[in-house]
C-alpha atoms as a PDB file:
ATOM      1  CA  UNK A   1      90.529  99.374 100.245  1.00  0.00           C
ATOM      2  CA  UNK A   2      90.660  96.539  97.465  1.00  0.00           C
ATOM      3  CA  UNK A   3      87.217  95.339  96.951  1.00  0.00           C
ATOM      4  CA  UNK A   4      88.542  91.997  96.156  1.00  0.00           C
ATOM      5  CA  UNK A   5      90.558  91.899  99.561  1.00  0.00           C
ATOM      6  CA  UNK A   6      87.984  93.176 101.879  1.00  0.00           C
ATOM      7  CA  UNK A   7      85.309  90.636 100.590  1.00  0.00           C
ATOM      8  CA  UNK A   8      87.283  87.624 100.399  1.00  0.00           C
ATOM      9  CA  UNK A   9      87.097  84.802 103.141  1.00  0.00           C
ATOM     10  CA  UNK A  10      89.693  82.613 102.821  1.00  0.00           C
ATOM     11  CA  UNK A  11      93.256  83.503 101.479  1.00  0.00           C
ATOM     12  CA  UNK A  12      95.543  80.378 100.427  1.00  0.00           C
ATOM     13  CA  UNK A  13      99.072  80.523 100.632  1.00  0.00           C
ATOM     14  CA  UNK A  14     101.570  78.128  98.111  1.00  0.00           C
ATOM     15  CA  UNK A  15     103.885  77.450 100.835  1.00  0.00           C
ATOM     16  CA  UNK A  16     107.245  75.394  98.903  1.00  0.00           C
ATOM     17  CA  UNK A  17     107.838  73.758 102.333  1.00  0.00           C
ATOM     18  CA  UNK A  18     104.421  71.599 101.065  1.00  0.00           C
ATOM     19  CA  UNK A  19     104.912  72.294  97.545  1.00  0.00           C
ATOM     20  CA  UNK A  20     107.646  71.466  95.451  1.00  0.00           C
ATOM     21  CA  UNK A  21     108.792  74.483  92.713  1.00  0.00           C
ATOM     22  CA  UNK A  22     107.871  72.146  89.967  1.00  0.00           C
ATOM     23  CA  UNK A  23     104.402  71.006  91.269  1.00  0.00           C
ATOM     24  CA  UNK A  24     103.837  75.557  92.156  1.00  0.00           C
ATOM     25  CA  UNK A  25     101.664  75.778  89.476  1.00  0.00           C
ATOM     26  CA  UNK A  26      99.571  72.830  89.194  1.00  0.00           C
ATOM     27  CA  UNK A  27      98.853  73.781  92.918  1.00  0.00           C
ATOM     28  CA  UNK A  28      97.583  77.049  91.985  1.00  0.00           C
ATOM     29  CA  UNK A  29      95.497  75.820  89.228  1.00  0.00           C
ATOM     30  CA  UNK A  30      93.530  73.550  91.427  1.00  0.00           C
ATOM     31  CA  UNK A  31      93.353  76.275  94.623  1.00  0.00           C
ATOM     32  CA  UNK A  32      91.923  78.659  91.853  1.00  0.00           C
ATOM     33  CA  UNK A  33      89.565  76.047  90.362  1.00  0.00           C
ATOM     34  CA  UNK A  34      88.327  75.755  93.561  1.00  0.00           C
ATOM     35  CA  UNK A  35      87.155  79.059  94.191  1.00  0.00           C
ATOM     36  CA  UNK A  36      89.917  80.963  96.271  1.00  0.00           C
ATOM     37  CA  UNK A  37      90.980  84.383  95.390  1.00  0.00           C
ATOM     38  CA  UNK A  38      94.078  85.365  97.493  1.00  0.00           C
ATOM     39  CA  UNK A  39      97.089  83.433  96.658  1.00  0.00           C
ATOM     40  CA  UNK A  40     100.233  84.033  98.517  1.00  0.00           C
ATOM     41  CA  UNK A  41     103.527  82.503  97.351  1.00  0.00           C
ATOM     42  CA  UNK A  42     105.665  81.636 100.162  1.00  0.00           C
ATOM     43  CA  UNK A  43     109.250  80.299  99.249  1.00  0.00           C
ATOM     44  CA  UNK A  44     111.667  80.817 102.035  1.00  0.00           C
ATOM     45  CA  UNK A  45     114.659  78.510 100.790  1.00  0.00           C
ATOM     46  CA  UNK A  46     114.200  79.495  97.427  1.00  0.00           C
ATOM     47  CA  UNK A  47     115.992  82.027  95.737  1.00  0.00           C
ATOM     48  CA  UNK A  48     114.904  85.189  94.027  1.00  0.00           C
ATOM     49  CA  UNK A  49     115.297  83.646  90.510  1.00  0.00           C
ATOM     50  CA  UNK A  50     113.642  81.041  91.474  1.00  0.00           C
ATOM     51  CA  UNK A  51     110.517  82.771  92.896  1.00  0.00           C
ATOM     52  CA  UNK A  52     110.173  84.978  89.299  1.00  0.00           C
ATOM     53  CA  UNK A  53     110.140  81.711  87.756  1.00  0.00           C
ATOM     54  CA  UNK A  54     107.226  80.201  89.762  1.00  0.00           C
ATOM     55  CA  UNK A  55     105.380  83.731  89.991  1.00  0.00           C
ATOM     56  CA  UNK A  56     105.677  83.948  86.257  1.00  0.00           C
ATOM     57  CA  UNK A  57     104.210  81.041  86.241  1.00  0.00           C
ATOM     58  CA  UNK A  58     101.187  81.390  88.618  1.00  0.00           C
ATOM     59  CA  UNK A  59     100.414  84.907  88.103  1.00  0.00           C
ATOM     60  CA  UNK A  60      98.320  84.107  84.202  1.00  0.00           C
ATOM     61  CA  UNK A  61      96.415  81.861  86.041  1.00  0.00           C
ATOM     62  CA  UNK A  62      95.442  84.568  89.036  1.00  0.00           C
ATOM     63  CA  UNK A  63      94.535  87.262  86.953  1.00  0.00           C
ATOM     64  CA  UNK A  64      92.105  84.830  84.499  1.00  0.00           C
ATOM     65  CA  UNK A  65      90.183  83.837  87.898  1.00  0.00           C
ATOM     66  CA  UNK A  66      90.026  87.676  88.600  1.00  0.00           C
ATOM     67  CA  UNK A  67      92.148  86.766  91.794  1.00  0.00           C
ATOM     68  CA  UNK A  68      94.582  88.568  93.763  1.00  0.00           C
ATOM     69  CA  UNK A  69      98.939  87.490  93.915  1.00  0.00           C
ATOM     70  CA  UNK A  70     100.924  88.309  96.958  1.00  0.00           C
ATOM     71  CA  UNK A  71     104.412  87.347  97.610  1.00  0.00           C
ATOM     72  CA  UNK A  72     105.517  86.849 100.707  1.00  0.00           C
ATOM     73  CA  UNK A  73     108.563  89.000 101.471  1.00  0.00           C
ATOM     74  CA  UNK A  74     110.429  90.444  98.609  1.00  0.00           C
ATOM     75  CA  UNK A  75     108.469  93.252  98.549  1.00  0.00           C
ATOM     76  CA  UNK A  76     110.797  94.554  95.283  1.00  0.00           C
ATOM     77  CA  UNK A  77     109.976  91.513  93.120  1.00  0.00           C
ATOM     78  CA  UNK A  78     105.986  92.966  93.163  1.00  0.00           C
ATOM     79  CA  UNK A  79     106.616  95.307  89.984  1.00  0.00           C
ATOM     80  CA  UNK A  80     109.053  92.789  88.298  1.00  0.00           C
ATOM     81  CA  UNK A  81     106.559  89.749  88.252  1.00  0.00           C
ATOM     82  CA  UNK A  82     103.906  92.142  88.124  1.00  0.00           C
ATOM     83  CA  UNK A  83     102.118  90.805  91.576  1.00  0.00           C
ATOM     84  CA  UNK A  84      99.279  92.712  93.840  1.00  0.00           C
ATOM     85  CA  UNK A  85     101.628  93.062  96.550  1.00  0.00           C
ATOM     86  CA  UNK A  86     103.607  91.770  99.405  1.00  0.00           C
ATOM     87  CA  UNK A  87     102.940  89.966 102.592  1.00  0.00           C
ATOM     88  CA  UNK A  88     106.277  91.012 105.848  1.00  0.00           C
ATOM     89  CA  UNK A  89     106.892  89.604 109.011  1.00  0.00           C
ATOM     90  CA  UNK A  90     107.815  91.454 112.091  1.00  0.00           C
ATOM     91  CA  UNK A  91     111.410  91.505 111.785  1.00  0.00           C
ATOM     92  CA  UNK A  92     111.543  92.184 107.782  1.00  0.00           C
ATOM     93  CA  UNK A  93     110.935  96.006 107.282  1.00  0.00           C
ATOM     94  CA  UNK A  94     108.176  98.836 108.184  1.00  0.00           C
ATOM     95  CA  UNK A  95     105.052  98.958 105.689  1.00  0.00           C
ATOM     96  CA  UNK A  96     106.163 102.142 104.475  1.00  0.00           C
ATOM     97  CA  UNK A  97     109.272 100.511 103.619  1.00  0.00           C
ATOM     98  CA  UNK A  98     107.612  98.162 101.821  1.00  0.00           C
ATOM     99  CA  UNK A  99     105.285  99.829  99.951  1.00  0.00           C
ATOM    100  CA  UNK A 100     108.125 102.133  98.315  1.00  0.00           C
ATOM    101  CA  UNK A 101     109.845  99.131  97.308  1.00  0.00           C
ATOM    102  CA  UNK A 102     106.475  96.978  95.560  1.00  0.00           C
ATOM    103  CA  UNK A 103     104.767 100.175  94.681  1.00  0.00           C
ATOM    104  CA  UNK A 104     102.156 102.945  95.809  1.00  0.00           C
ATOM    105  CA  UNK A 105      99.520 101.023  94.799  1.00  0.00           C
ATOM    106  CA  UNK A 106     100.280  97.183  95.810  1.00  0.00           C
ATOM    107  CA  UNK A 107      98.808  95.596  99.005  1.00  0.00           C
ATOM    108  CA  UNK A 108     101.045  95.352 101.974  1.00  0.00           C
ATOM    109  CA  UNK A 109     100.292  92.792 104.216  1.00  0.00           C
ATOM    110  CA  UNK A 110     101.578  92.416 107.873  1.00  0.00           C
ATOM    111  CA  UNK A 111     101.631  89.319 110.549  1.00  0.00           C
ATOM    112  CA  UNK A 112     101.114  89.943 113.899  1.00  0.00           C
ATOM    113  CA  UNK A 113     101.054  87.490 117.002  1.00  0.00           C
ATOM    114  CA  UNK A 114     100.006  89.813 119.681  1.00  0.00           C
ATOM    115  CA  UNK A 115      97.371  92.615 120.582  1.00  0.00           C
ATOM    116  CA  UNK A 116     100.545  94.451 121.361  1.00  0.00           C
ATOM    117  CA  UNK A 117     101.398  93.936 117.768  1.00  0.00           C
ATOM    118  CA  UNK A 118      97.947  94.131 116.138  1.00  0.00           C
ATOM    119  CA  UNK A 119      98.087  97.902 118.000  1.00  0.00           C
ATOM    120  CA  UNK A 120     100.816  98.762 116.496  1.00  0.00           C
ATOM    121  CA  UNK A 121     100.315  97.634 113.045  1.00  0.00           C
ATOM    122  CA  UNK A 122      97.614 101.003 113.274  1.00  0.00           C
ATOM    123  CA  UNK A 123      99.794 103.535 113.031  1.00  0.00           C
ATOM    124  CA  UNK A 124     101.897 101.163 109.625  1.00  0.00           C
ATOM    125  CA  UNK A 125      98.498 101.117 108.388  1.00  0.00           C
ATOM    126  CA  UNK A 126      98.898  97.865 106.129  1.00  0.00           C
ATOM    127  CA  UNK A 127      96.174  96.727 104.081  1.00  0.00           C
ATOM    128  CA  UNK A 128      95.270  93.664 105.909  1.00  0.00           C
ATOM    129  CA  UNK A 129      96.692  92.075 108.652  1.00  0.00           C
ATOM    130  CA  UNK A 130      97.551  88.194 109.587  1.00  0.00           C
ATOM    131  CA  UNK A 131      96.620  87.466 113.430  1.00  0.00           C
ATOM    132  CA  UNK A 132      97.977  84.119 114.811  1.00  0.00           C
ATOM    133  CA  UNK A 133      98.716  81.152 114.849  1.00  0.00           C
ATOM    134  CA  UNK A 134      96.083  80.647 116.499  1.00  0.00           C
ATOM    135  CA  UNK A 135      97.116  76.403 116.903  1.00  0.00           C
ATOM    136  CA  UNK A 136     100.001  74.746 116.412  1.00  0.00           C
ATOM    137  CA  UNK A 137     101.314  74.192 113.074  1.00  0.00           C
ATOM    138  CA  UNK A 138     103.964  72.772 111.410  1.00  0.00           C
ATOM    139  CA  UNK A 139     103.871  75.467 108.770  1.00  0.00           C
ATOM    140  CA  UNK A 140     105.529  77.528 111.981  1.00  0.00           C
ATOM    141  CA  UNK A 141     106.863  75.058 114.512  1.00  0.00           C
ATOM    142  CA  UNK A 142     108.958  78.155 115.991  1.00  0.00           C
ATOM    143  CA  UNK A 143     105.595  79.945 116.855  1.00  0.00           C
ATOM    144  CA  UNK A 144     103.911  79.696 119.949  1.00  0.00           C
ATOM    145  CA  UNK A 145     100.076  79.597 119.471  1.00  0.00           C
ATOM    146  CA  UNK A 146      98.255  82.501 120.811  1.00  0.00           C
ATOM    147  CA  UNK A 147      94.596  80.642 120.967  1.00  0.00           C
ATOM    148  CA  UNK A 148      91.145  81.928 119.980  1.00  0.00           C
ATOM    149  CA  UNK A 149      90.346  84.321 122.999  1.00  0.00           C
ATOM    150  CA  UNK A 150      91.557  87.619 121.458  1.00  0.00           C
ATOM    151  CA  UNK A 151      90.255  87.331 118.064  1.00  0.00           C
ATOM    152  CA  UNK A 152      86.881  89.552 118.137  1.00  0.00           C
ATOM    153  CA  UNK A 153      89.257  92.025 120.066  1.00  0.00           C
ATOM    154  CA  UNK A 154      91.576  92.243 117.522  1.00  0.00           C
ATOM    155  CA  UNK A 155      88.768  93.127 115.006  1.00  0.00           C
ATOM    156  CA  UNK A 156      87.196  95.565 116.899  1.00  0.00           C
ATOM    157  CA  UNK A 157      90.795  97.414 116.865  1.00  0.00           C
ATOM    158  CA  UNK A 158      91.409  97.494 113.187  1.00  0.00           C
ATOM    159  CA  UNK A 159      89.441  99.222 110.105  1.00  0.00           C
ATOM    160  CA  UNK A 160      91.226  97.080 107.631  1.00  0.00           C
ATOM    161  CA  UNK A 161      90.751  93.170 107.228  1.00  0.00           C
ATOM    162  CA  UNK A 162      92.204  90.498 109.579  1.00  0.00           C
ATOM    163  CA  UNK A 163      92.935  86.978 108.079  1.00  0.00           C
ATOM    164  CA  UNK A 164      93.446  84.556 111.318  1.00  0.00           C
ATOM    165  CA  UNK A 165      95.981  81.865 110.452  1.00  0.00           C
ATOM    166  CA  UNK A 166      97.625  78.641 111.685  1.00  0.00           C
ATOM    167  CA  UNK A 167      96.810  75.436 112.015  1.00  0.00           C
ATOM    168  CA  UNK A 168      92.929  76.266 110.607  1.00  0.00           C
ATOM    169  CA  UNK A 169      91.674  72.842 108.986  1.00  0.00           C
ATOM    170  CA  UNK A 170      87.960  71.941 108.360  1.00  0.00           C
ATOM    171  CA  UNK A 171      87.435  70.610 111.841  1.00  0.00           C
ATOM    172  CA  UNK A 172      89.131  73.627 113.523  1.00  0.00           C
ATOM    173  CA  UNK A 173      87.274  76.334 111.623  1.00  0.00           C
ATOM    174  CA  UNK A 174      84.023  76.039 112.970  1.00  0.00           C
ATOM    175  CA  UNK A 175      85.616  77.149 116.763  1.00  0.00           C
ATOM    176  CA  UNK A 176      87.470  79.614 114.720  1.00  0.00           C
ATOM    177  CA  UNK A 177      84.567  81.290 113.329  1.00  0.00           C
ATOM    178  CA  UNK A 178      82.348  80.967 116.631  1.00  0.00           C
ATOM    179  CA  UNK A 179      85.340  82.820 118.423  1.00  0.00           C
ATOM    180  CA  UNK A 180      84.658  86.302 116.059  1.00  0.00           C
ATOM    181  CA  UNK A 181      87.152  85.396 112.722  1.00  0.00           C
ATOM    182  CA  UNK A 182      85.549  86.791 109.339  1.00  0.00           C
ATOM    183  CA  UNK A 183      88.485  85.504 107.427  1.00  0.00           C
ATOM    184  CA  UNK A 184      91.281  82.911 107.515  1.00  0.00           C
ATOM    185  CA  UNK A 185      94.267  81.913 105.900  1.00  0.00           C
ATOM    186  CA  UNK A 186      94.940  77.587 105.541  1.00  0.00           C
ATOM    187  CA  UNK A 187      97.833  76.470 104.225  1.00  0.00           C
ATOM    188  CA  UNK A 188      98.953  72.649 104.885  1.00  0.00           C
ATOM    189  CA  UNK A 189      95.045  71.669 105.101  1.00  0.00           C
ATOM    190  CA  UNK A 190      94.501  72.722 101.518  1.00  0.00           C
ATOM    191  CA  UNK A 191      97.702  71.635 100.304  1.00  0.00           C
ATOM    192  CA  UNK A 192      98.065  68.643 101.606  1.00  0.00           C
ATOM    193  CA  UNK A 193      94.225  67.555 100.532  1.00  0.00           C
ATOM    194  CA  UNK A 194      93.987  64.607  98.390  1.00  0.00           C
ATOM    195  CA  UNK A 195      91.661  67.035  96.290  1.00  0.00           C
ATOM    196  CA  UNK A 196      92.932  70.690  97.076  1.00  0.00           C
ATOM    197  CA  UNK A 197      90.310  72.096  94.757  1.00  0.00           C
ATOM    198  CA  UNK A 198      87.636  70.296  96.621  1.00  0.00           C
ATOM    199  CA  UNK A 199      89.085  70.959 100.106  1.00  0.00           C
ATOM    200  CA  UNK A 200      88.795  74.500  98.778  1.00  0.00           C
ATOM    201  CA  UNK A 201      84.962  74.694  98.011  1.00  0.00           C
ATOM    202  CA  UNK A 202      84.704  72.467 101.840  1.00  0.00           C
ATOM    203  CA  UNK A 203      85.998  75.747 103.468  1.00  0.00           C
ATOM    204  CA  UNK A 204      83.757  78.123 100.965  1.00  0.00           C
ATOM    205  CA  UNK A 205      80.203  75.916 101.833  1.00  0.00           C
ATOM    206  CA  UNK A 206      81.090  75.982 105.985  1.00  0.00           C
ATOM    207  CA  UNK A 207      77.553  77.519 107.133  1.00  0.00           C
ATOM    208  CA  UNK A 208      77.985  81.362 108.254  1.00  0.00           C
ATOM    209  CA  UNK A 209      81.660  81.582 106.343  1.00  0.00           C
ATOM    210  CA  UNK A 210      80.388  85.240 105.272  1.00  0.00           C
ATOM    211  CA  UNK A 211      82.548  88.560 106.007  1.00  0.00           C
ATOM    212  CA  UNK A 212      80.687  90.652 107.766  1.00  0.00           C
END
């Protein structure tokens, strides 16, 4: 297991529904600055051309902070930019199928919404896992939120890491974290902050935010 991955508590993701392409980096910069390590780049409208350009442009400033650079989907794009890995959806492709496309070595990430799913995500065996959204979020308005009861559940299924996502903000993570989550993902709560790197170090300084 990456060391980086397993001991990381928050994972931030660059979502271009917040961001716009030309502001990508700048964003990154101050997430980094702030302490996080996992950066995801999320750009569903955008095309492949114009993820390489922002992932060229993000990926210097990962590897100075020692961090880690997923893209979400595109799973072939990991050994052209030169990225950690890839983060799929349900409906994209199998892990395996990913992993033979971004490499043997790059992280595979997988979302679930479900025990159902979470169960069957064992036998894909991806290196982490996404469980939610656990509120409502605008980040996926499509998404019905699954709530907080099933979280310590889901991590007493799985060996590998679980990131709990959607609609986790300052105020909600406290709840979050008393209902059994060692990690979480935030995306329009540090990207819409007036200071994103400061929002950041908020999450990292919430008493108890240690993986366990």
């Amino acid at each position: 297991m990456n060391h980086l991955l397993a001991s990381s508590v928050l994972y931030g993701i660059l979502d271009a529904g917040y961001v716009a392409p030309a502001n990508m980096a700048a964003m990154a910069q101050q997430l980094l600055r702030g302490g996080i390590r996992i950066l995801q780049l999320r750009a569903k409208k955008s095309s492949e051309a114009e993820i390489v350009a922002m992932a060229q442009q993000i990926l210097p400033m990962v590897r100075a902070a020692d961090g880690i650079f997923i893209l979400n989907d595109h799973p072939h794009l990991v050994p052209v930019i030169g990225a950690d890995g890839a983060h799929i959806g349900q409906d994209d492709m199998t892990v395996a199928e990913a992993r033979q496309l971004a490499g043997e070595h790059a992280i595979i990430g997988l979302s679930t919404h479900s025990l159902e799913q979470v169960e069957q995500a064992l036998s894909q065996q991806p290196d982490y896992i996404g469980f939610g959204p656990l509120f409502a979020t605008p980040t996926k308005p499509d998404y019905k939120p699954i709530g907080l009861e099933e979280i310590r559940k889901v991590h007493a299924m799985v060996p590998f890491p679980v990131f709990c996502i959607g609609g986790i903000t300052t105020k909600t993570l406290p709840q979050v974290l008393a209902a059994g989550a060692r990690r979480v993902v935030v995306v329009s709560d540090l990207l819409k902050a007036e200071d994103p790197a400061a929002k950041v170090k908020e999450f990292l300084k919430v008493t108890n935010f240690q993986v366990v």
